[in-house]
Protein backbone atom coordinates (compact mmCIF):
# COMPACT_ATOMS: atom_id res chain seq x y z
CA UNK A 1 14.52 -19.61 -19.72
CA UNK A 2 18.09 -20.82 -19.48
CA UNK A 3 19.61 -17.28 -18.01
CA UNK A 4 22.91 -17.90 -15.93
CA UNK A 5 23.55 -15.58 -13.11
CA UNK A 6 26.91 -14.72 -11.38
CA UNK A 7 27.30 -13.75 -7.78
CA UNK A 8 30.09 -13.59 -5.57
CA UNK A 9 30.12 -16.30 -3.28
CA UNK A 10 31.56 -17.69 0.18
CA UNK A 11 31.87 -21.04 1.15
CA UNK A 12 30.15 -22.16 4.64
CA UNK A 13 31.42 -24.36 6.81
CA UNK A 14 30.55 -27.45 5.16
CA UNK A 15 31.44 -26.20 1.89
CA UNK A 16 28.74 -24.83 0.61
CA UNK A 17 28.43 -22.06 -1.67
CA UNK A 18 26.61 -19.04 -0.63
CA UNK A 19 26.01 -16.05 -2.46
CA UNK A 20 27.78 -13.01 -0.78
CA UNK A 21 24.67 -10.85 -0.16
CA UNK A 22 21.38 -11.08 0.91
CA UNK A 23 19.76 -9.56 -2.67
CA UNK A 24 21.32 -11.94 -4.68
CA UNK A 25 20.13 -14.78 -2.72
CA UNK A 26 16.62 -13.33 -3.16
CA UNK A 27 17.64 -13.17 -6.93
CA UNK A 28 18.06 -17.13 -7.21
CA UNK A 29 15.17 -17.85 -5.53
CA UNK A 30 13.02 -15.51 -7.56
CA UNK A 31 14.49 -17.70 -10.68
CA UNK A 32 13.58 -20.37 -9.09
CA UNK A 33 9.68 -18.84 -8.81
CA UNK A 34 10.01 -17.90 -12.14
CA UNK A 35 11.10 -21.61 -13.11
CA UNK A 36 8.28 -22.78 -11.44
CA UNK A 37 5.72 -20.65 -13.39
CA UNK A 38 7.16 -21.28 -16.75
CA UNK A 39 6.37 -24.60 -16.02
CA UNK A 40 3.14 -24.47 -14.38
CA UNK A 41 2.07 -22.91 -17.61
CA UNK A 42 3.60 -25.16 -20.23
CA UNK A 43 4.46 -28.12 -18.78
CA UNK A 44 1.96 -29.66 -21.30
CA UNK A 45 4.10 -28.20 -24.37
CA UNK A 46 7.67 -29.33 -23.19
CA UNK A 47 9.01 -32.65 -23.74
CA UNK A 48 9.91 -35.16 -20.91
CA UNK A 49 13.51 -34.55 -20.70
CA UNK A 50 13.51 -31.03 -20.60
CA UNK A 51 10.59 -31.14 -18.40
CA UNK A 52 12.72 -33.79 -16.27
CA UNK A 53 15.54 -31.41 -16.06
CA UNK A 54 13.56 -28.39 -15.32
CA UNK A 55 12.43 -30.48 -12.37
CA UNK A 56 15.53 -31.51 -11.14
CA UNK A 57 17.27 -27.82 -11.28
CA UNK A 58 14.07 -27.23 -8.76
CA UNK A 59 14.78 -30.29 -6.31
CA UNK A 60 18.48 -29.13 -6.38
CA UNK A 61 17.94 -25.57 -5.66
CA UNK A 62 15.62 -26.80 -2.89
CA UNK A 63 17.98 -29.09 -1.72
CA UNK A 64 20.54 -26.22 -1.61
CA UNK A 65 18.12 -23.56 0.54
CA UNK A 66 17.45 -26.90 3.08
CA UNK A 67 21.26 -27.06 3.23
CA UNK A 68 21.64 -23.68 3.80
CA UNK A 69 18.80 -23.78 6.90
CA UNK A 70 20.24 -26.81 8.33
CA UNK A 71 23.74 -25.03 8.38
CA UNK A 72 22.10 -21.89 10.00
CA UNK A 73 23.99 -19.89 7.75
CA UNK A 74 20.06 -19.18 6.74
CA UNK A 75 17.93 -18.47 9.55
CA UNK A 76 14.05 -18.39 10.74
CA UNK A 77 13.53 -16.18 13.20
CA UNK A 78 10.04 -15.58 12.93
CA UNK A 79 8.82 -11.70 14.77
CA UNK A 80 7.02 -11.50 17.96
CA UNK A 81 3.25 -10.58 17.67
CA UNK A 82 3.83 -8.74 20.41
CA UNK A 83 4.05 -8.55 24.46
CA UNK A 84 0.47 -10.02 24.85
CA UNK A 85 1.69 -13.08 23.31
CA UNK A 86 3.70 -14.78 26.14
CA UNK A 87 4.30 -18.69 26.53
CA UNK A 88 2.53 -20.49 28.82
């Protein structure tokens, strides 16, 4: 479970690190789903402090991708459901 990945980086504006391309980025955060299913299914099995630090790799990688929003240097820009769907 304890796999360490290496990606080339940048640094944002606020000095943040951010990996270089868009694939790896999906790469972390699919370790972070898979992080979240190893524990889902044996959270009963692990003991407190690993289970503790399992958790708070997850609040820090969340806290990283909120960072990362907040500094627009990872956007929402939801689609358009299409011409029909005007404002009011």
């Amino acid at each position: 479970m304890n796999e360490n990945l290496e990606f080339k980086t940048i640094t944002n504006k606020k000095g943040c690190p951010i990996p270089r391309y868009l694939k790896d980025f999906k790469k972390l955060v699919e370790k972070d789903r898979e992080l979240v299913e190893y524990l889902y299914v044996n959270y009963e099995s692990l003991a407190s402090e690993d289970l503790g630090a399992y958790l708070g790799q997850l609040e820090q990688s969340f806290t990283w991708i909120l960072d990362l929003i907040e500094s627009k240097d990872l956007l929402y820009k939801p689609k358009s459901i299409g011409s029909h769907a005007k404002r009011k």
